[in-house]
C-alpha atoms as a PDB file:
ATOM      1  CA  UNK A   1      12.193  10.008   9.522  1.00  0.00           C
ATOM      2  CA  UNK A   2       9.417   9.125  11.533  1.00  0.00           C
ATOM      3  CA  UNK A   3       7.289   6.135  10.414  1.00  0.00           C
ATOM      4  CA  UNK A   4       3.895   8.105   9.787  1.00  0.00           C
ATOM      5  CA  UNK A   5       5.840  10.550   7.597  1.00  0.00           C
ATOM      6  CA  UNK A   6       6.758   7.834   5.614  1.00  0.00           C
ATOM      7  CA  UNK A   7       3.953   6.310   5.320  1.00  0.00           C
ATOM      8  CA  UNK A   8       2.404   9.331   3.731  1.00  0.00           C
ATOM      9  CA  UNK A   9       5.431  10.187   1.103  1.00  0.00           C
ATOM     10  CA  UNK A  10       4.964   6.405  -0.158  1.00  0.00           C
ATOM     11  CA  UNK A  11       1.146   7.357  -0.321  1.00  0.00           C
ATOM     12  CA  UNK A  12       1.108  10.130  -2.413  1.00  0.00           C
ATOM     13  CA  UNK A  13       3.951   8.727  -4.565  1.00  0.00           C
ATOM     14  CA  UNK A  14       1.752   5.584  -5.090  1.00  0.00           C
ATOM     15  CA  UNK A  15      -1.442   7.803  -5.403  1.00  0.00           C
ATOM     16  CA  UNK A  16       0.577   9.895  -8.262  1.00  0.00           C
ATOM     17  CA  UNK A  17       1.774   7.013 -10.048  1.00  0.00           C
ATOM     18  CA  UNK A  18      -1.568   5.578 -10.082  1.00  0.00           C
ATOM     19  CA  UNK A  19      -3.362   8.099 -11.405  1.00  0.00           C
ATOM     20  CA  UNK A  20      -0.882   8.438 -13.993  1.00  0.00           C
ATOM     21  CA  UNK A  21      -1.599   5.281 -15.681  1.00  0.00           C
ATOM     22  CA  UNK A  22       1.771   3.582 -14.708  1.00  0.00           C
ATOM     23  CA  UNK A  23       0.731  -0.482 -13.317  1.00  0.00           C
ATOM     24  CA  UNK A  24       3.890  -0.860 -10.999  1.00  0.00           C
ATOM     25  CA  UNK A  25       6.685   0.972  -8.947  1.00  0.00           C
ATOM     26  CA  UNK A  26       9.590  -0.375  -7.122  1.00  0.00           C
ATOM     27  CA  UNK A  27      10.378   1.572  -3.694  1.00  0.00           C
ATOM     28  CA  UNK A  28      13.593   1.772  -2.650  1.00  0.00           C
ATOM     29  CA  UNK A  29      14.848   2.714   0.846  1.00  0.00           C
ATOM     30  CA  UNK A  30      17.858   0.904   2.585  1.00  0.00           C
ATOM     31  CA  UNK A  31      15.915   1.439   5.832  1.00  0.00           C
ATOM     32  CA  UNK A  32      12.957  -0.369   5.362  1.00  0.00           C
ATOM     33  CA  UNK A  33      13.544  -4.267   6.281  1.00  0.00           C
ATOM     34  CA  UNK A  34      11.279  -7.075   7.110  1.00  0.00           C
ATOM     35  CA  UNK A  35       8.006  -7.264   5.214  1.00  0.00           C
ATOM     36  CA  UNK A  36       5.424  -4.351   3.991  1.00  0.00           C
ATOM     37  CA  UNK A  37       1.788  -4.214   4.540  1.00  0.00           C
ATOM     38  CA  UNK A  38      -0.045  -3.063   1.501  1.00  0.00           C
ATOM     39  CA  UNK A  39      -3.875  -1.973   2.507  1.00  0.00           C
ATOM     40  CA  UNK A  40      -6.320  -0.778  -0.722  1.00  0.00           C
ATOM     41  CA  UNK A  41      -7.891   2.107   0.614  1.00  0.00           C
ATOM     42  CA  UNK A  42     -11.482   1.384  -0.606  1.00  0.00           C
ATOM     43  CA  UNK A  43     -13.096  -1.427   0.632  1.00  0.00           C
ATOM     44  CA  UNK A  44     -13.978  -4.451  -1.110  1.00  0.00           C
ATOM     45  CA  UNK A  45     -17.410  -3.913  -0.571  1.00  0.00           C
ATOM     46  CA  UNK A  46     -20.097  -1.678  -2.411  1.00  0.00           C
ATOM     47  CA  UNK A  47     -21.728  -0.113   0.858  1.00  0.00           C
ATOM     48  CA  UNK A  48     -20.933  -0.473   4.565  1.00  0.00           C
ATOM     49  CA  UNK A  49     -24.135  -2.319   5.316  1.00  0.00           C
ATOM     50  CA  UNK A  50     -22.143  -4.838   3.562  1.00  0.00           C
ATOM     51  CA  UNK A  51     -19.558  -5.194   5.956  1.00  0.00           C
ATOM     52  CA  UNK A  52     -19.667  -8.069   8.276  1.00  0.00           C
ATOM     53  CA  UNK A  53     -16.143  -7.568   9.870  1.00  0.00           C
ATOM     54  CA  UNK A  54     -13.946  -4.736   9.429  1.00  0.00           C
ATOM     55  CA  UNK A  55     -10.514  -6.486   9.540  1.00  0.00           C
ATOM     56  CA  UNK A  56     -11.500  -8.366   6.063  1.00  0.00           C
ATOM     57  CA  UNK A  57     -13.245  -5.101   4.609  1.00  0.00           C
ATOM     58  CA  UNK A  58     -10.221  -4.039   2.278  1.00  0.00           C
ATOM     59  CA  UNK A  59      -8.132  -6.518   0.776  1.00  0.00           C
ATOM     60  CA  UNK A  60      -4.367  -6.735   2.361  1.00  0.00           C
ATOM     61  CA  UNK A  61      -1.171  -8.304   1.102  1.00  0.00           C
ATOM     62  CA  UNK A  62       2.046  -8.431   2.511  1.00  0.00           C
ATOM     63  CA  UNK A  63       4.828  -7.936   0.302  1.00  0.00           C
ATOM     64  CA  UNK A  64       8.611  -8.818   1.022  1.00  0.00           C
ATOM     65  CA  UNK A  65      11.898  -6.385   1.196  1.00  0.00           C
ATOM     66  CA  UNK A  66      14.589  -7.146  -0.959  1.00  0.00           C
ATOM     67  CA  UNK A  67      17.873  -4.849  -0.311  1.00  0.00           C
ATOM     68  CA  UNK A  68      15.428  -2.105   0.393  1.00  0.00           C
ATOM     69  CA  UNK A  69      13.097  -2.370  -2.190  1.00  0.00           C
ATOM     70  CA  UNK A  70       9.658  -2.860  -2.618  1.00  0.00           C
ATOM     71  CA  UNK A  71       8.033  -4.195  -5.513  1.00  0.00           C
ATOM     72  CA  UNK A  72       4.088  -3.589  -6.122  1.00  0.00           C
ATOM     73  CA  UNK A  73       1.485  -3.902  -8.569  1.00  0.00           C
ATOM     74  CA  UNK A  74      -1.033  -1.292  -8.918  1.00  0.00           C
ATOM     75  CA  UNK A  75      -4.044  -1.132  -9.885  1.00  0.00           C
ATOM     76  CA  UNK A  76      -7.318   1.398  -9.653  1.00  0.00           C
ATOM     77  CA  UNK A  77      -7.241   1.700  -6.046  1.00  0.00           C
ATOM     78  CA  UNK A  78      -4.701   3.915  -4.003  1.00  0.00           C
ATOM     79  CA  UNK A  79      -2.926   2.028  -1.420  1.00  0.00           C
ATOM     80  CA  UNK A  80      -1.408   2.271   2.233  1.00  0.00           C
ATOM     81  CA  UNK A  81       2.041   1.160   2.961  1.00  0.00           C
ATOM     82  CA  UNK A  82       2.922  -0.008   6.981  1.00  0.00           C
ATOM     83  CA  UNK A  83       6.147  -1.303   7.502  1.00  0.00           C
ATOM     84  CA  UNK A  84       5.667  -5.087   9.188  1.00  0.00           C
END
């Protein structure tokens, strides 16, 4: 499956699961390894004048594989996963 596919099943699954009041999910898929890059998709910031540097604009954690899975916390915002 290519990577950008991906990227967009784990988006809407988070997205659904979010707006459904749940406040985590685990992912699991023996394919993804290493670490995951987990992007809120709204900035941190109330309006763009705000914005002094992009890269620091939404808050970013990375978040480790364990046997394939993925453990995250949601909360309001929907997210972006990138494999790392």
């Amino acid at each position: 499956m290519r990577k950008e596919k991906w990227l967009l099943i784990f988006f809407m699954v988070l997205l659904a699961l979010a707006l459904a009041d749940y406040s985590w999910i685990i992912i699991s898929n023996n394919k993804i390894t290493g670490s995951v890059l987990v992007t809120e998709a709204v900035p941190k910031y109330s309006s763009g004048q705000q914005v002094t540097n992009f890269a620091t604009a939404f808050n970013i954690e990375t978040n480790g594989v364990s046997d394939g899975n993925i453990t995250l916390t949601l909360a309001e915002n929907p997210v972006y996963l990138e494999q790392y």
